[in-house]
Protein backbone atom coordinates (compact mmCIF):
# COMPACT_ATOMS: atom_id res chain seq x y z
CA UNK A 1 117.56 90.15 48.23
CA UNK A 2 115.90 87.39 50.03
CA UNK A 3 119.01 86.32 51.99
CA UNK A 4 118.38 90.09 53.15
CA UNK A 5 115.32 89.77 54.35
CA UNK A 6 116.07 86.46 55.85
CA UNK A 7 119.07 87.98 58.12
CA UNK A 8 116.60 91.21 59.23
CA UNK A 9 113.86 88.97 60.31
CA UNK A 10 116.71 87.00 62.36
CA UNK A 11 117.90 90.37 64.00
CA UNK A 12 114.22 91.65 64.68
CA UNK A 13 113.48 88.07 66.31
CA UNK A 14 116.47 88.58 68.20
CA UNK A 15 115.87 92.02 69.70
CA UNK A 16 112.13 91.02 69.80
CA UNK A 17 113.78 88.00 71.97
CA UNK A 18 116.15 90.09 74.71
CA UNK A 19 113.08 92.52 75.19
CA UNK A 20 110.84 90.24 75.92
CA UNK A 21 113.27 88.24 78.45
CA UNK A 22 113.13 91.59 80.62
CA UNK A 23 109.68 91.67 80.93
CA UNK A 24 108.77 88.10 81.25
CA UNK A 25 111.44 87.61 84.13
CA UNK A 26 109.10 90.15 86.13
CA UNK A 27 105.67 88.16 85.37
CA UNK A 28 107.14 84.57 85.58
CA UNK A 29 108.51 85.62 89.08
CA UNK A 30 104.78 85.08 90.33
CA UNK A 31 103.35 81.77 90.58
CA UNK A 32 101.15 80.33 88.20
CA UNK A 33 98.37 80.40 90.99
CA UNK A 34 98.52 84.10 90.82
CA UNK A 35 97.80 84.71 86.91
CA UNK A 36 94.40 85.41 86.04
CA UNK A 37 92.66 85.13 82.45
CA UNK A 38 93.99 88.46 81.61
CA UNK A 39 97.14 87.00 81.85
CA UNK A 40 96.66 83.75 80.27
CA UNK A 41 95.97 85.93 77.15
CA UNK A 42 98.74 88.21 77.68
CA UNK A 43 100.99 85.34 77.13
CA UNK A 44 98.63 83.94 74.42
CA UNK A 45 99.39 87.11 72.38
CA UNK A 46 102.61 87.38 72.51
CA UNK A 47 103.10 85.09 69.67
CA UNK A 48 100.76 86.91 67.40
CA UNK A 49 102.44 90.37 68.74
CA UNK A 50 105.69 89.23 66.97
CA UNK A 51 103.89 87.99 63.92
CA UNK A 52 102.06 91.30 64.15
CA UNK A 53 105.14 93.43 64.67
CA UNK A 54 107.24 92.05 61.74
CA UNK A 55 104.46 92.69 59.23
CA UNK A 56 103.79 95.73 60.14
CA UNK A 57 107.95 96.75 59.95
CA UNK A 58 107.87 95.21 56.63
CA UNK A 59 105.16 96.83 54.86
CA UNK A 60 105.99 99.46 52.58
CA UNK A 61 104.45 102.67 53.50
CA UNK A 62 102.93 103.55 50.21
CA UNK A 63 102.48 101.45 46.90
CA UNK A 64 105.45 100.71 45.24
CA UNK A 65 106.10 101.23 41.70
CA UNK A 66 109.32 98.86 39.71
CA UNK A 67 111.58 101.44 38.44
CA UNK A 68 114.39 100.56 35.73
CA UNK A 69 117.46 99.94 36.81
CA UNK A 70 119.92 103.05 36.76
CA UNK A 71 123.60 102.75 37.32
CA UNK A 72 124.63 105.24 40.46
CA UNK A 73 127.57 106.07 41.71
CA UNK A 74 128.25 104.52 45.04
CA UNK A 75 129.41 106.67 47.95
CA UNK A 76 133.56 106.51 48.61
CA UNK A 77 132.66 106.41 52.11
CA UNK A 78 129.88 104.11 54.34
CA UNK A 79 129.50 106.71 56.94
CA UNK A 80 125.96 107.70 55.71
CA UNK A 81 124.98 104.12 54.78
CA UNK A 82 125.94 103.48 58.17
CA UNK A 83 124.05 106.35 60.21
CA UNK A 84 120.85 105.43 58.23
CA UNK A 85 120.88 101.59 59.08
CA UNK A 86 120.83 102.90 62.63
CA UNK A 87 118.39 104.93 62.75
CA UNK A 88 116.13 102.32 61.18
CA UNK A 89 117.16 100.07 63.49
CA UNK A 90 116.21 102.47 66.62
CA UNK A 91 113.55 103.12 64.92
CA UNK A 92 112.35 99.08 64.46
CA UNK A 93 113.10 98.72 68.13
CA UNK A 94 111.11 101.54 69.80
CA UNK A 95 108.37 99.71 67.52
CA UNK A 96 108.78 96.77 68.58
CA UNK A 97 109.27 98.01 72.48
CA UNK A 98 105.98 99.83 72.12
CA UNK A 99 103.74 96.85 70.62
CA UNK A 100 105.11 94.80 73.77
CA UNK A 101 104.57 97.33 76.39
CA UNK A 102 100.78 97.47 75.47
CA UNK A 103 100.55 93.66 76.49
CA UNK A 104 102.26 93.89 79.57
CA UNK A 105 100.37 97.08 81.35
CA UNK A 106 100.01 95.81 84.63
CA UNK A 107 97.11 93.84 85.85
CA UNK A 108 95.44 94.46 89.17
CA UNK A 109 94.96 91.23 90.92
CA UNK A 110 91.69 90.06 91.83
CA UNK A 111 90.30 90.49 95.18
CA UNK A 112 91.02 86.15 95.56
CA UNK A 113 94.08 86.09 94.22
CA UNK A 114 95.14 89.09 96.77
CA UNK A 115 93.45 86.67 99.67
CA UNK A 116 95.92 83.77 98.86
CA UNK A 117 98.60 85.67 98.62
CA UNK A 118 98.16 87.38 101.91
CA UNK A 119 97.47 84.57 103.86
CA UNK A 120 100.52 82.63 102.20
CA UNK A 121 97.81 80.18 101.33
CA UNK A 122 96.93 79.14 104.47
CA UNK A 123 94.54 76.36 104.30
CA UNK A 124 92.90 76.85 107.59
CA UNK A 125 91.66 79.94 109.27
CA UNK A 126 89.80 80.79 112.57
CA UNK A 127 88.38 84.06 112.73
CA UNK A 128 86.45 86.29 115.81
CA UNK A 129 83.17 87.80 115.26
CA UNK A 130 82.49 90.98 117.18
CA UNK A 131 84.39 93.80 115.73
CA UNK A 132 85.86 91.96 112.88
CA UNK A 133 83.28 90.49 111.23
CA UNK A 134 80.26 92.22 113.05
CA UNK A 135 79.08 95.72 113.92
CA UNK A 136 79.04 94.94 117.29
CA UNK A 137 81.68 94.72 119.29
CA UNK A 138 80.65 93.63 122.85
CA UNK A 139 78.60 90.56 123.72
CA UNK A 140 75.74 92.84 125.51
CA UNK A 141 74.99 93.98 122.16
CA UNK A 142 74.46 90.46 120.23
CA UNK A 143 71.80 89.75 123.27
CA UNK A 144 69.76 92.20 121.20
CA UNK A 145 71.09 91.92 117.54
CA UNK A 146 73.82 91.21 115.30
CA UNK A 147 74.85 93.07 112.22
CA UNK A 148 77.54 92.01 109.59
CA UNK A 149 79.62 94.72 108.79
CA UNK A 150 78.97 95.40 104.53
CA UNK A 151 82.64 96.52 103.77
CA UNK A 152 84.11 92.91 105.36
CA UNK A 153 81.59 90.44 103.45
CA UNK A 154 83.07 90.24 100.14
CA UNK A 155 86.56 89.91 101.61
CA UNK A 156 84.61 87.25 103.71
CA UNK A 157 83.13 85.30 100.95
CA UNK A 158 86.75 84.78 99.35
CA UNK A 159 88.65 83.56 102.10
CA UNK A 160 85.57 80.77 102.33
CA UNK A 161 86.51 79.99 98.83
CA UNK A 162 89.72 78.86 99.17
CA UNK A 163 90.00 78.01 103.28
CA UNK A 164 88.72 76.19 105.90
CA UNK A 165 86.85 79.33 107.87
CA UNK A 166 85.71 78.80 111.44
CA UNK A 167 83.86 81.52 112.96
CA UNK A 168 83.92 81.85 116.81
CA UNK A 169 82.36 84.25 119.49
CA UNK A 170 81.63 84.57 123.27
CA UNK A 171 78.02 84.90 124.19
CA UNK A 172 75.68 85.35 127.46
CA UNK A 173 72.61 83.18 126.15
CA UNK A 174 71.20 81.22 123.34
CA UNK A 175 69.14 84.79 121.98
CA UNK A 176 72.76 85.89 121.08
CA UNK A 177 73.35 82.99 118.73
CA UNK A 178 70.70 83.23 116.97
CA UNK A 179 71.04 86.71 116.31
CA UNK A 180 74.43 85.79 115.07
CA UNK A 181 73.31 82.50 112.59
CA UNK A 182 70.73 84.94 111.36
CA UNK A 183 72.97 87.80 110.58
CA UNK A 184 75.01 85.52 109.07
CA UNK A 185 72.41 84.08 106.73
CA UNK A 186 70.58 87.29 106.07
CA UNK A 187 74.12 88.25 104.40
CA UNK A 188 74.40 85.58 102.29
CA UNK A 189 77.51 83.81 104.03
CA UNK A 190 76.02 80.76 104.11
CA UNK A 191 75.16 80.16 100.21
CA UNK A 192 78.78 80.58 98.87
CA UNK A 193 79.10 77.27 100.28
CA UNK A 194 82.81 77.36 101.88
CA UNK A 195 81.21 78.09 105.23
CA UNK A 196 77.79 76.42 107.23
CA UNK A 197 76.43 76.79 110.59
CA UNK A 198 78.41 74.09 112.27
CA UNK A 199 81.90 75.87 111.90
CA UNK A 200 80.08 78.83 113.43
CA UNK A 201 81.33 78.30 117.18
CA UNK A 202 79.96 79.98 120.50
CA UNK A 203 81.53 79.54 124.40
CA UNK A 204 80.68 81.18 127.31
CA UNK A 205 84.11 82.60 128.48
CA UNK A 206 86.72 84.92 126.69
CA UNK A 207 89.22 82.16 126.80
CA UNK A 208 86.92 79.62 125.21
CA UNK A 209 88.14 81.42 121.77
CA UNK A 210 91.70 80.43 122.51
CA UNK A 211 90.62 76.75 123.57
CA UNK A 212 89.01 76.30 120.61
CA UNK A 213 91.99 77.90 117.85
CA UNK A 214 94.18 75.29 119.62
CA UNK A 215 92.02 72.33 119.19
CA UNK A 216 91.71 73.35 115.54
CA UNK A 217 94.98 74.38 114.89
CA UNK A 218 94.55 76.65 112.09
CA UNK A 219 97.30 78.18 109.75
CA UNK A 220 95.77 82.00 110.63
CA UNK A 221 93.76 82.89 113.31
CA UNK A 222 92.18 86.80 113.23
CA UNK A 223 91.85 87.88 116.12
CA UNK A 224 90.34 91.65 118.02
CA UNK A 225 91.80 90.75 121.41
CA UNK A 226 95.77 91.64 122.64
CA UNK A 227 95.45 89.25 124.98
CA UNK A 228 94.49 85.96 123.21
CA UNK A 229 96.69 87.40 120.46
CA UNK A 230 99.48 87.27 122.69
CA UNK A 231 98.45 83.64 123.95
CA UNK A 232 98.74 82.23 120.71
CA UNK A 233 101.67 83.71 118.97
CA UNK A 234 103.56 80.71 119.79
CA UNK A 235 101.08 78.19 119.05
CA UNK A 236 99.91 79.11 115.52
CA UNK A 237 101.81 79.79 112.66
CA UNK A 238 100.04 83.32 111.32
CA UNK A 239 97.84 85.38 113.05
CA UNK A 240 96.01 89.45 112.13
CA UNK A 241 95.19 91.10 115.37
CA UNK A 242 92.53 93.71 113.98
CA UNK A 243 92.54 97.01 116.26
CA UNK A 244 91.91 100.66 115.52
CA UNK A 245 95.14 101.76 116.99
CA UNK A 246 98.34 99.94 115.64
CA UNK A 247 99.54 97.62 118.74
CA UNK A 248 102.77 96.59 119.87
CA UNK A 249 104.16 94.11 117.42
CA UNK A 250 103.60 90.41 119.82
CA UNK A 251 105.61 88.92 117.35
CA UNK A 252 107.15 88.18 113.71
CA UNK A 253 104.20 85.96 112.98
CA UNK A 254 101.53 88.54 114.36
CA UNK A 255 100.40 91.12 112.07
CA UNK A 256 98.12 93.98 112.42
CA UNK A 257 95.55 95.98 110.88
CA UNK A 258 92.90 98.40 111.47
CA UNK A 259 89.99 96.56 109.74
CA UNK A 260 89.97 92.76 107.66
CA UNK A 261 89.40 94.30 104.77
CA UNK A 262 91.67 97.02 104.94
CA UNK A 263 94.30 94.13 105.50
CA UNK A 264 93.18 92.92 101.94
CA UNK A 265 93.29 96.29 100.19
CA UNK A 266 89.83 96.73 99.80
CA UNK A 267 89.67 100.13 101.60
């Protein structure tokens, strides 16, 4: 009797075993970067989900009484003794299938862990200001004020997390500054710590942007304007050219994308 019990706990481990190789082949495929706590404890459980599973296979379903021992005739054929061990065994592994399907229902990354993968975990990243980051889109407007667009920040505050962020902008006077620093305070871009008010950068010409993404030589830059976009493709390694209307691909290592955060899923 017990070397019975001893050979079906080796065949439930087993099948236990081969399911579990299909679904961990799919999770381990991501890099460890990429699991969150949820997963941690996924994994975590999976040990008690086989302890789990095999007591709850081997309980009897209702109290069981010791009966005396009657002789019975035994079957001339194993045909039925055969038909019921498979069903039982179906029957074990759709258990066992369904107690492991509960712990791997997938897990929607986290807004950072979507960042990193997106930008291939680029360490550095330069970014433009007016119509990515800011309401505005025209440096007229940040003479008289500046506005961080709401549905961008939180995407914002992650990438400062885990890159090097330089923000940079054209402006006609020393009023538009200001209104940008402000802006930027005002929304709370400055407390997360990843970012302060020296890597916020201003010139005076259009092409001062590009001047300054070469000097820093960052693995993204995000830029609104075709023109610089096209300028740098071969210089930098990534870049997101952010327009309304989808533009002519510049090249493999330009991508595109209505808004930041729309890039990032968050829309």
């Amino acid at each position: 009797m017990a070397d019975n019990s001893k050979e079906d706990l080796v065949q439930l481990v087993k099948r236990i075993a081969d399911y579990l190789t299909i679904k961990l082949s799919s999770l381990f495929s991501l890099s460890l970067d990429s699991l969150d706590s949820q997963s941690i404890v996924a994994l975590a459980g999976l040990a008690l989900a086989i302890l789990f599973t095999w007591n709850l296979l081997r309980t009897p379903s209702g109290p069981q009484r010791r009966q005396p021992e009657r002789q019975t005739p035994i079957p001339s054929s194993s045909g039925l003794s055969t038909y019921s061990n498979a069903n039982l065994t179906s029957a074990e592994d759709s258990r066992v299938h369904n107690v492991i399907d509960e712990l791997f229902q997938p897990i929607k990354p986290t807004l950072g862990q979507v960042v990193r993968q997106k930008l291939i975990d680029g360490r550095k990243v330069t970014c433009r200001l007016l119509g990515v980051i800011l309401e505005e889109t025209s440096p007229e407007e940040l003479q008289k004020q500046a506005t961080v667009r709401s549905s961008v920040l939180e995407v914002l505050l992650e990438i400062t997390k885990f890159c090097d962020l330089y923000l940079m902008e054209r402006v006609l006077d020393d009023e538009s500054e200001r209104n940008v620093l402000l802006a930027l305070e005002d929304a709370g871009v400055f407390t997360s710590g990843g970012l302060v008010k020296d890597k916020v950068l201003f010139c005076s010409i259009e092409n001062g942007r590009t001047s300054f993404v070469r000097q820093l030589e960052p693995d993204w830059h995000i830029e609104s304007s075709f023109e610089i976009v096209s300028q740098l493709a071969r210089f930098i390694k990534y870049q997101l050219h952010i327009s309304p209307i989808k533009p002519e691909r510049v090249a493999a290592n330009v991508f595109s994308s209505p808004s930041l955060e729309q890039f990032f899923g968050c829309v």
